[in-house]
C-alpha atoms as a PDB file:
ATOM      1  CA  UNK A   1       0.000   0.000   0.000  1.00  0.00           C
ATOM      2  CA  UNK A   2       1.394   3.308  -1.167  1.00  0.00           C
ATOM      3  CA  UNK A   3       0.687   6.111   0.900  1.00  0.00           C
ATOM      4  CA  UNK A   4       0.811   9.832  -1.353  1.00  0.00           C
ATOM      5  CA  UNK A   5       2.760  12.169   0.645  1.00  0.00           C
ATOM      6  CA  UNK A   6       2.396  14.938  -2.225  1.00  0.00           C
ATOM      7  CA  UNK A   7       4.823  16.523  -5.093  1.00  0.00           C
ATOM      8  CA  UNK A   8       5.815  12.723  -6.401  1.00  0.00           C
ATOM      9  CA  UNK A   9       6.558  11.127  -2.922  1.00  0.00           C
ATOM     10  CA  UNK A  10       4.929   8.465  -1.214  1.00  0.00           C
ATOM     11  CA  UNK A  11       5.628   5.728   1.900  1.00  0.00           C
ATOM     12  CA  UNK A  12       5.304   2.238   0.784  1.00  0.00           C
ATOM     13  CA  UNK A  13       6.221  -0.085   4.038  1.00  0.00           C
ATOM     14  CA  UNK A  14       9.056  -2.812   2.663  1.00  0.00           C
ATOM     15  CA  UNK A  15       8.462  -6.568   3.934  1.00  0.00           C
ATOM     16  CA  UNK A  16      10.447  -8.734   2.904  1.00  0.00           C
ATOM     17  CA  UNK A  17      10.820 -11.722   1.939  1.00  0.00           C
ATOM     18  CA  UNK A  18      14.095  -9.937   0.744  1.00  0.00           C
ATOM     19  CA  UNK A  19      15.262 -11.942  -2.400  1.00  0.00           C
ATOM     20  CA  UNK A  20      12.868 -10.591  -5.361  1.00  0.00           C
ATOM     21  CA  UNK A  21      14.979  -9.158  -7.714  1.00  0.00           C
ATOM     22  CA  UNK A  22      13.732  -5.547  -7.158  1.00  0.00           C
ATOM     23  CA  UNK A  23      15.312  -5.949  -3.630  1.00  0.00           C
ATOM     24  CA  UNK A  24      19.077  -4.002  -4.042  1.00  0.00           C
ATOM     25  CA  UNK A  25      22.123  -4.321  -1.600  1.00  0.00           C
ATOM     26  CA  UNK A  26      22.571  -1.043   0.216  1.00  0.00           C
ATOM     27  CA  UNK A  27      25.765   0.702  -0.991  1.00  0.00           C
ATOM     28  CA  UNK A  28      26.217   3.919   1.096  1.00  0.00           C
ATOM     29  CA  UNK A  29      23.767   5.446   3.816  1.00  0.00           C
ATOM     30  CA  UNK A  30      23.929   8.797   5.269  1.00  0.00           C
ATOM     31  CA  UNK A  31      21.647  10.167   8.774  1.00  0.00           C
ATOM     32  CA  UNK A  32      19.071  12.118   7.983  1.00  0.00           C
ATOM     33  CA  UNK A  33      19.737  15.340  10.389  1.00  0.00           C
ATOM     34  CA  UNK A  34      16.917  16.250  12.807  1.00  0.00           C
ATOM     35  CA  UNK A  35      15.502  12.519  12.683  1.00  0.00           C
ATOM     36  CA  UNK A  36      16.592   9.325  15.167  1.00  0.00           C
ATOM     37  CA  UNK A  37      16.266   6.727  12.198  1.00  0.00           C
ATOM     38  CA  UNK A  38      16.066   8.176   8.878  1.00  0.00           C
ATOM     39  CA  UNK A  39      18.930   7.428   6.691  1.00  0.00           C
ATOM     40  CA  UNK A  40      19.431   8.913   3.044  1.00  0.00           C
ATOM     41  CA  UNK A  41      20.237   5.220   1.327  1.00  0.00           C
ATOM     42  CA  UNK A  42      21.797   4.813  -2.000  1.00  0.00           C
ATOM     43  CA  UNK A  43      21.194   1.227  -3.655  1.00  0.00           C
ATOM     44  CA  UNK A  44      23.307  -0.633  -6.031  1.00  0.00           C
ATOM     45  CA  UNK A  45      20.859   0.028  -8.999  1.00  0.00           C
ATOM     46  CA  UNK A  46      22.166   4.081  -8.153  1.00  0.00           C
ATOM     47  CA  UNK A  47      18.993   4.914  -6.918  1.00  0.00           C
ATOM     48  CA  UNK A  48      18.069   6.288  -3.744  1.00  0.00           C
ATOM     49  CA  UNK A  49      15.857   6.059  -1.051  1.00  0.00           C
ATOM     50  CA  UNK A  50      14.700   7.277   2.236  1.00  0.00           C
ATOM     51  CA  UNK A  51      14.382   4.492   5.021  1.00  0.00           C
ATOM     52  CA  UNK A  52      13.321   5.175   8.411  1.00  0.00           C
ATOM     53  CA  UNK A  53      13.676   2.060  11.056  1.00  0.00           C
ATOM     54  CA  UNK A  54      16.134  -0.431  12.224  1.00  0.00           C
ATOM     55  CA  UNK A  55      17.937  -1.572   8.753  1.00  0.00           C
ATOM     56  CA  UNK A  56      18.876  -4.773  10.221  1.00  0.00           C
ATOM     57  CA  UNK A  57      15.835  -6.269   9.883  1.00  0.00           C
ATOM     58  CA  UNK A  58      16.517  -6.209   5.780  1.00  0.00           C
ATOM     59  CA  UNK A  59      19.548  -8.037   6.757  1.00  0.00           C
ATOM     60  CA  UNK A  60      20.236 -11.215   4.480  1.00  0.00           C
ATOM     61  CA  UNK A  61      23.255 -12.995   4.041  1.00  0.00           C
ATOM     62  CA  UNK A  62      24.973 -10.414   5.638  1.00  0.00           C
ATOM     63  CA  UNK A  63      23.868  -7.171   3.244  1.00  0.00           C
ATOM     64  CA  UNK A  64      21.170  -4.903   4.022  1.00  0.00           C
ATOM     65  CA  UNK A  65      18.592  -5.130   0.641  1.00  0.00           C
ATOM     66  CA  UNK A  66      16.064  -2.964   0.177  1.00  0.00           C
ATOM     67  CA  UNK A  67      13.400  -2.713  -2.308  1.00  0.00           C
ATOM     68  CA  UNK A  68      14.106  -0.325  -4.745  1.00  0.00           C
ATOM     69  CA  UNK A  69      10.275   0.964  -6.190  1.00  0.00           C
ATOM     70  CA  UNK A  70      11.520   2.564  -8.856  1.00  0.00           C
ATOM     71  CA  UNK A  71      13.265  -0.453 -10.798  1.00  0.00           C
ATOM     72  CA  UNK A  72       9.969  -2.342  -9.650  1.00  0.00           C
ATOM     73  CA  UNK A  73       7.882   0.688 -11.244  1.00  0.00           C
ATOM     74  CA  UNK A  74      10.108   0.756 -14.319  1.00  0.00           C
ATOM     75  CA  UNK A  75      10.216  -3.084 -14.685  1.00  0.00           C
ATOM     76  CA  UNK A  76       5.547  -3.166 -14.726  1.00  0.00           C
ATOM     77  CA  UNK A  77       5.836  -0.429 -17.417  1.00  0.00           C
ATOM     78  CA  UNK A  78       7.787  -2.556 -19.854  1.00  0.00           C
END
């Protein structure tokens, strides 16, 4: 469920099972100032997202995977 949070964004909550292939190793994340868990996360695919949580949780095999929406939004327009 996508929630519309206005001017092109929206929350979508990620769970898992983490191993579709829209689900990208994190590469780099950065703290989000004024927050206590938001991080600025870049993904392998070179896009980015904002997550907000414990990341471990998307743990698996040792990498934290997240699912990237826009290679899944890309992919259903093909």
């Amino acid at each position: 469920m996508k929630i519309d949070l206005g001017g092109g964004s929206y929350l979508e909550p990620d769970r898992g099972p983490r191993d579709g292939k829209h689900y990208m190793r994190v590469v780099r994340m950065e703290h989000i100032p004024g927050t206590r868990v938001g991080h600025n996360v870049t993904l392998e695919c070179g896009h980015g997202v904002q997550a907000f949580g414990d990341l471990w949780h998307a743990e698996v095999d040792g990498e934290v995977r997240l699912l990237c929406a826009k290679c899944r939004d890309l992919a259903e327009t093909e």
